[in-house]
C-alpha atoms as a PDB file:
ATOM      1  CA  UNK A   1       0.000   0.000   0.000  1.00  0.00           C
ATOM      2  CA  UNK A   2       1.425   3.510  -0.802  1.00  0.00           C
ATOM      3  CA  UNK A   3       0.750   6.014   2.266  1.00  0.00           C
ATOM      4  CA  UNK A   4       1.815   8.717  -0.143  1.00  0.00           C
ATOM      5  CA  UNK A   5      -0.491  11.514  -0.414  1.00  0.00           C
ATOM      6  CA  UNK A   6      -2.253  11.838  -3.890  1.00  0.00           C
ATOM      7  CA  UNK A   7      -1.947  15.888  -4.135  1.00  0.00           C
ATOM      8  CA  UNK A   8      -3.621  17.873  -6.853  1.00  0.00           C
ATOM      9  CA  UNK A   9      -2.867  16.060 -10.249  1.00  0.00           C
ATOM     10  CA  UNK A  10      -3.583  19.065 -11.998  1.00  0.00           C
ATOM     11  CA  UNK A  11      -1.108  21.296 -10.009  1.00  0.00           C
ATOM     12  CA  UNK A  12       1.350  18.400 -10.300  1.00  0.00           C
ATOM     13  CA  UNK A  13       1.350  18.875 -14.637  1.00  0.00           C
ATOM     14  CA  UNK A  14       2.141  22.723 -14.221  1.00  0.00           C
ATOM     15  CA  UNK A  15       5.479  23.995 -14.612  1.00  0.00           C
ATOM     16  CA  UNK A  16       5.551  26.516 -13.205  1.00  0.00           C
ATOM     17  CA  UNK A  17       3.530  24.646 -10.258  1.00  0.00           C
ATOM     18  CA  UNK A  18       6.927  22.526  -9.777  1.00  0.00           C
ATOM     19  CA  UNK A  19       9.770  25.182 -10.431  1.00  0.00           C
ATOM     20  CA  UNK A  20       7.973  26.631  -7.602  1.00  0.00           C
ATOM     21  CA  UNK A  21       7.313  23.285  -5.298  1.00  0.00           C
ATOM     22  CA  UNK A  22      10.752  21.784  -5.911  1.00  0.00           C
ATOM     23  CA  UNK A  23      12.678  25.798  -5.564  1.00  0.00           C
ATOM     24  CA  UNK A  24      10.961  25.617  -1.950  1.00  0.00           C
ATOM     25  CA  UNK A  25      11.805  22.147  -0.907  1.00  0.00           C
ATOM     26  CA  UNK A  26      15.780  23.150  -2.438  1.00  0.00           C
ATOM     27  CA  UNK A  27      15.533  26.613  -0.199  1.00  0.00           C
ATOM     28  CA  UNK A  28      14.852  24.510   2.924  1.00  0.00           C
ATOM     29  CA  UNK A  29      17.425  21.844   2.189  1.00  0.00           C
ATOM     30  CA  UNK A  30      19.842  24.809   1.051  1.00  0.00           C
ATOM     31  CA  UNK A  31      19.604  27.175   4.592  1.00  0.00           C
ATOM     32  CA  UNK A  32      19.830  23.870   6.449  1.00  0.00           C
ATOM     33  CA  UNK A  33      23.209  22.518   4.681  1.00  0.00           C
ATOM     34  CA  UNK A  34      24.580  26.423   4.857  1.00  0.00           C
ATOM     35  CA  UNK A  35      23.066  27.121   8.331  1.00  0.00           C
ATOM     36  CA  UNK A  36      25.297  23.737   9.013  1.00  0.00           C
ATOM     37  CA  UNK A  37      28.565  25.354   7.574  1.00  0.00           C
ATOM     38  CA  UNK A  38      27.923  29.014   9.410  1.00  0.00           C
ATOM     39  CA  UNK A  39      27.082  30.376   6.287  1.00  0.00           C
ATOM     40  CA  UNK A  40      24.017  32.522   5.611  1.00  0.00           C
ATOM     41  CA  UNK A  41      22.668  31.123   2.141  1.00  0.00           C
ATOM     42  CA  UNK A  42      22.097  35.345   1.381  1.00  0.00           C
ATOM     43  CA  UNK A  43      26.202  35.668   1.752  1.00  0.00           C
ATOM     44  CA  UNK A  44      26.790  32.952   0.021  1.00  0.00           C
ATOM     45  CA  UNK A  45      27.122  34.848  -3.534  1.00  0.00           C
ATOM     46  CA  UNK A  46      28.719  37.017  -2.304  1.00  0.00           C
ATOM     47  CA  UNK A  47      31.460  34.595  -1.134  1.00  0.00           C
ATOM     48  CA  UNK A  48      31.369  33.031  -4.365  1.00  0.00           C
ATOM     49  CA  UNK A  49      32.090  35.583  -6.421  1.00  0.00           C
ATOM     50  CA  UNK A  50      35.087  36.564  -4.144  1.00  0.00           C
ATOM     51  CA  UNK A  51      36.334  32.932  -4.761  1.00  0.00           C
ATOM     52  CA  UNK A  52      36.322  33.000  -8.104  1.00  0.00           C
ATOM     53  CA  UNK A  53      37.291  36.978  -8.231  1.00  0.00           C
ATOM     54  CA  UNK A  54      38.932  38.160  -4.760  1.00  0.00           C
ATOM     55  CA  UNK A  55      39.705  41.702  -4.274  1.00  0.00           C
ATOM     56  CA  UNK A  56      36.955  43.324  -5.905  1.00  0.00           C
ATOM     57  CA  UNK A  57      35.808  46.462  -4.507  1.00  0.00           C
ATOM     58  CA  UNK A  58      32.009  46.473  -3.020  1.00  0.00           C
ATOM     59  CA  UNK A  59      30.774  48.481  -6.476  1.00  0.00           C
ATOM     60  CA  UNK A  60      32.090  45.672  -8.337  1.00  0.00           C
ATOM     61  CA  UNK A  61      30.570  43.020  -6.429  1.00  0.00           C
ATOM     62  CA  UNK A  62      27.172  44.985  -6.060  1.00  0.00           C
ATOM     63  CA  UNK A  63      26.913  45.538 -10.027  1.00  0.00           C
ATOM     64  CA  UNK A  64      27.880  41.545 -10.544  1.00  0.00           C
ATOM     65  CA  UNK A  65      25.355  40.652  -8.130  1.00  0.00           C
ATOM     66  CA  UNK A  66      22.494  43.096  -8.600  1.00  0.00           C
ATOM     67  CA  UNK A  67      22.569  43.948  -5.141  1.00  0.00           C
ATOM     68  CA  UNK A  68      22.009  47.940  -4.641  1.00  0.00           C
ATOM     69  CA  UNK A  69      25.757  48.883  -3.332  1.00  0.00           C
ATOM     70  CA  UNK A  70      24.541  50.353   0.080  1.00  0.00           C
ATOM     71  CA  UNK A  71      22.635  47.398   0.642  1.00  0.00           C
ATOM     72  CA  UNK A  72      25.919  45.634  -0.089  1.00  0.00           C
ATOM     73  CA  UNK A  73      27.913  47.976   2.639  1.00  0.00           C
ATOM     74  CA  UNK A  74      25.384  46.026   5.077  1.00  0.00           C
ATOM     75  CA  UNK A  75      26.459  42.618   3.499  1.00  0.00           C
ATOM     76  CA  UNK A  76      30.144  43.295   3.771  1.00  0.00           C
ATOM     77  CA  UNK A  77      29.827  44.542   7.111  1.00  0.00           C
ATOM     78  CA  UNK A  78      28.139  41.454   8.115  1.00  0.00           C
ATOM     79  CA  UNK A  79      30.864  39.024   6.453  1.00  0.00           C
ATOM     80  CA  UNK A  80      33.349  40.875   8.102  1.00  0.00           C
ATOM     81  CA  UNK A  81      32.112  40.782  11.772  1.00  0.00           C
ATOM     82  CA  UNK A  82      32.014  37.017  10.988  1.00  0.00           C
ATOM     83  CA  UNK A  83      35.437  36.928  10.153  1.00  0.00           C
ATOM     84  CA  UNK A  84      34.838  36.153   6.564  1.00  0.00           C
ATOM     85  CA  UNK A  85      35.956  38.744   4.400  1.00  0.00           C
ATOM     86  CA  UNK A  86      38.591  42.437   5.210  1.00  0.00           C
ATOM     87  CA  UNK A  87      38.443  45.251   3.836  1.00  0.00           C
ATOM     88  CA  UNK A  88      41.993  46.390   2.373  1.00  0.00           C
ATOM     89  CA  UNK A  89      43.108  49.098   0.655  1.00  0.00           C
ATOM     90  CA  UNK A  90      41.995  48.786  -3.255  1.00  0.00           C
ATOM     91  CA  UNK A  91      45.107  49.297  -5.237  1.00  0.00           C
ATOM     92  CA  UNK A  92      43.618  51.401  -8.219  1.00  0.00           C
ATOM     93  CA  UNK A  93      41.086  53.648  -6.640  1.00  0.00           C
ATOM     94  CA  UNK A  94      42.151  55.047  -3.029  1.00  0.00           C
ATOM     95  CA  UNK A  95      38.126  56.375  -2.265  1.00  0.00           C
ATOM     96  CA  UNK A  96      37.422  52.280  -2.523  1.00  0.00           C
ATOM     97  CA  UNK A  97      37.807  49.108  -0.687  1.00  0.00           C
ATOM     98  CA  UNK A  98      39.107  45.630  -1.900  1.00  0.00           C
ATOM     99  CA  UNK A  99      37.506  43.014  -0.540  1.00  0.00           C
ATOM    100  CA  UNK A 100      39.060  39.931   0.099  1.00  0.00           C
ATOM    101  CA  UNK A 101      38.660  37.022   1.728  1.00  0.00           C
ATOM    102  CA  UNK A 102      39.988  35.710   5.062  1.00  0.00           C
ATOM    103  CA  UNK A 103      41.568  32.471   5.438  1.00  0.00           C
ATOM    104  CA  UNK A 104      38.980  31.477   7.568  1.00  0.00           C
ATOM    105  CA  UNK A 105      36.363  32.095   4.733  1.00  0.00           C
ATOM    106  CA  UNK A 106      39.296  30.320   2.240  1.00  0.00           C
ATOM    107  CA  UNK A 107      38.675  26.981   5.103  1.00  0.00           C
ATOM    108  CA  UNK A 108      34.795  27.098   4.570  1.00  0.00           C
ATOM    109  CA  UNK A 109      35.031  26.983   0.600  1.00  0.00           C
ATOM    110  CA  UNK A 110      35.620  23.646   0.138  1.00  0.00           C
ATOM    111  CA  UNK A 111      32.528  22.866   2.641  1.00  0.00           C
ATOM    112  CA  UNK A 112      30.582  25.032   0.411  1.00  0.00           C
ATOM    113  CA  UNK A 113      30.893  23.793  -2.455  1.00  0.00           C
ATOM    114  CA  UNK A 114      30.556  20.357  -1.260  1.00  0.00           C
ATOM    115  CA  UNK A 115      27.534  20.829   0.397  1.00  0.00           C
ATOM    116  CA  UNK A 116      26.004  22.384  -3.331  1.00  0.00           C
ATOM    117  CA  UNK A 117      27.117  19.305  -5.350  1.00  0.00           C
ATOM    118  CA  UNK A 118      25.387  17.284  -2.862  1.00  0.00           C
ATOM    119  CA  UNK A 119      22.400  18.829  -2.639  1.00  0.00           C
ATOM    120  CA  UNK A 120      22.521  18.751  -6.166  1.00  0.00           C
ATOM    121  CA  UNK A 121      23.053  14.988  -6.486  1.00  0.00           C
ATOM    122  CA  UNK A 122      20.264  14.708  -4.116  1.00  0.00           C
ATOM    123  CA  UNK A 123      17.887  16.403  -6.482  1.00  0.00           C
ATOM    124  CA  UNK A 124      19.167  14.792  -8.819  1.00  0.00           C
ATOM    125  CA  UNK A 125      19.352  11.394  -8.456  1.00  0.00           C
ATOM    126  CA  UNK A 126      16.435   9.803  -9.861  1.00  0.00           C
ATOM    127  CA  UNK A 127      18.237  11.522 -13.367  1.00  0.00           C
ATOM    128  CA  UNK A 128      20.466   9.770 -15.645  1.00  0.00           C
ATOM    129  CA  UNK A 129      23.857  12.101 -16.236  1.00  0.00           C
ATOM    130  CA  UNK A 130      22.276  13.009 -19.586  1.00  0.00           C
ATOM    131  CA  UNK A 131      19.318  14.179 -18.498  1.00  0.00           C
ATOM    132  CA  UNK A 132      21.014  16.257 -15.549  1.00  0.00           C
ATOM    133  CA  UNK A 133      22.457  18.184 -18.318  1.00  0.00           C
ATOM    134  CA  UNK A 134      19.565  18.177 -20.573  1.00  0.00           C
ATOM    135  CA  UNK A 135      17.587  19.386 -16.993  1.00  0.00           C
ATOM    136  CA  UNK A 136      20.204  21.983 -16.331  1.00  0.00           C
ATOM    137  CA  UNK A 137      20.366  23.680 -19.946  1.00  0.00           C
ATOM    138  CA  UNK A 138      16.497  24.041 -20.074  1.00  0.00           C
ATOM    139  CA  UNK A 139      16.247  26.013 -16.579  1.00  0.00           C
ATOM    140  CA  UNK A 140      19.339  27.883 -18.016  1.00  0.00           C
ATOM    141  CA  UNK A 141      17.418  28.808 -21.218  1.00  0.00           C
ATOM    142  CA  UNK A 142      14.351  29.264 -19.043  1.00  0.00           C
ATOM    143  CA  UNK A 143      16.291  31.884 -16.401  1.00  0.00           C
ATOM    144  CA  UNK A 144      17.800  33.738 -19.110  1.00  0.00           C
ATOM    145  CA  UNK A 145      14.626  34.236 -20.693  1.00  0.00           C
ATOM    146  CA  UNK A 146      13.053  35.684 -17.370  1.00  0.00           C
ATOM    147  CA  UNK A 147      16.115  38.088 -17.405  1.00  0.00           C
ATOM    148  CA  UNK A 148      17.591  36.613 -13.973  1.00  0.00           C
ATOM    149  CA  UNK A 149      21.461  37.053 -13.413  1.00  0.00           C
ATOM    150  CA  UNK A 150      23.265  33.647 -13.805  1.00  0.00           C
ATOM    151  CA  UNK A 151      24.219  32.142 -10.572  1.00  0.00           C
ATOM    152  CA  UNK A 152      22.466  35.066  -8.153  1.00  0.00           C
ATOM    153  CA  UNK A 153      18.787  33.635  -6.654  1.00  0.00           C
ATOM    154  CA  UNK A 154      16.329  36.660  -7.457  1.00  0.00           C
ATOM    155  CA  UNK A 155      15.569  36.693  -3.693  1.00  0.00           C
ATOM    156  CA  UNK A 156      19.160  37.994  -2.332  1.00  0.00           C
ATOM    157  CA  UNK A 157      18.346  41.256  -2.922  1.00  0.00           C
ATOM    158  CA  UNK A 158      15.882  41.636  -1.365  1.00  0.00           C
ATOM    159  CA  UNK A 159      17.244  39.771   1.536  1.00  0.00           C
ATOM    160  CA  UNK A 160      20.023  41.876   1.647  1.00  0.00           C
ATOM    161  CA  UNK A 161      18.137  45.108   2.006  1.00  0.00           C
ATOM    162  CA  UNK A 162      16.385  43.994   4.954  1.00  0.00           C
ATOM    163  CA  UNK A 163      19.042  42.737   6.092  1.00  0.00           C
ATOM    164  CA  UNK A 164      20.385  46.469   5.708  1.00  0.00           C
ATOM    165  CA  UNK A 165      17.412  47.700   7.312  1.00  0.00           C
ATOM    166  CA  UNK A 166      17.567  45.662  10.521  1.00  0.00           C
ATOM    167  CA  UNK A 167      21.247  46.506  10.926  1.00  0.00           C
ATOM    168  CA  UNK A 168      21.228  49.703  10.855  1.00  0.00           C
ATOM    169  CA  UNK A 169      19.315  52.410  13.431  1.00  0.00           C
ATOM    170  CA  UNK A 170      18.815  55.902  14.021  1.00  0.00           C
ATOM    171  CA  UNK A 171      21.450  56.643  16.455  1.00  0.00           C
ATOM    172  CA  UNK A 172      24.254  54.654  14.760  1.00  0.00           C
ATOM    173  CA  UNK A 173      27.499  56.232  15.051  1.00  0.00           C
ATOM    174  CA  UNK A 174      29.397  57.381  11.962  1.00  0.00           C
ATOM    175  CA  UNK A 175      31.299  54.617  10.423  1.00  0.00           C
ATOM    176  CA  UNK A 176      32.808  52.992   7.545  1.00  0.00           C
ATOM    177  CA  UNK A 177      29.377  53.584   6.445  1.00  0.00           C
ATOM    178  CA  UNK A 178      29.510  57.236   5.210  1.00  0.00           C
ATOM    179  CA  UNK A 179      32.419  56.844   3.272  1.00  0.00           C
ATOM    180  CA  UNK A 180      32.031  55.421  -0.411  1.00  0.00           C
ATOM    181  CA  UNK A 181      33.059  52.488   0.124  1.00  0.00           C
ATOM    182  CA  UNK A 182      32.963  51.485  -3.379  1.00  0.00           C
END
């Protein structure tokens, strides 16, 4: 006897039904693996992109992400009070900040990445190796045609300017903050 639940067939034959049922389940399993590592899944990009790029200055990293850049200030705050990322002097613009990444940050890559490839397997694994491919090159097609930025989840954004708004308050002292930190 199957004690699986029957659902609602006709949701179950709508795309756009199951990019949204499946992107759920893979947020959940996603926040857990990264909540695991000490990662916030909304810094994850930007660690990321400093691993494949390191020493970009917080305009650069704002642009490649779509992330407005004072809403990235608040990001790169964060990462650094968690030991993740520095700030350093940028060595072609003296108004703006490099940001690199700390060895400690360097350690947690590896986690990172393994954790992604397995949650990826996971999702995966009812799919032959051809059809992972053929799966992966349609959603491709399919994000590029909604105009979404490869590799950034539409959602950090927005994530990161609330995250902007809870960090900051009225009677904050000046900082880092007013200077453009580009």
């Amino acid at each position: 006897m199957n004690d699986r639940p029957t659902g609602i067939a006709s949701l179950d034959q709508r795309i756009p039904f199951l990019l949204s049922q499946l992107g759920s389940h893979m947020a959940g399993q996603f926040q857990r693996r990264m909540t695991a590592i000490g990662v916030e899944p909304r810094t994850y990009a930007v660690l990321m992109a400093l691993a494949t790029e390191d020493g970009q200055s917080q305009r650069q990293l704002s642009a490649r992400l779509g992330i407005h850049r004072n809403a990235m200030v608040t990001v790169i705050d964060a990462l650094e009070a968690d030991g993740l990322v520095k700030r350093m002097a940028h060595p072609d613009d003296r108004r703006a900040f490099a940001i690199t990444l700390t060895d400690r940050a360097r350690s947690l890559l590896p986690d990172l990445d393994k954790a992604g490839r397995s949650l990826e397997n996971t999702v995966t694994a009812p799919l032959s190796a051809v059809e992972r491919n053929t799966l992966r090159e349609l959603l491709q097609r399919i994000a590029a045609g909604a105009g979404l930025i490869p590799g950034v989840h539409p959602d950090l954004a927005p994530s990161v300017a609330a995250m902007a708004q809870q960090r900051s308050s009225p009677d904050e002292t000046p900082s880092r903050r007013g200077v453009d930190q580009s």
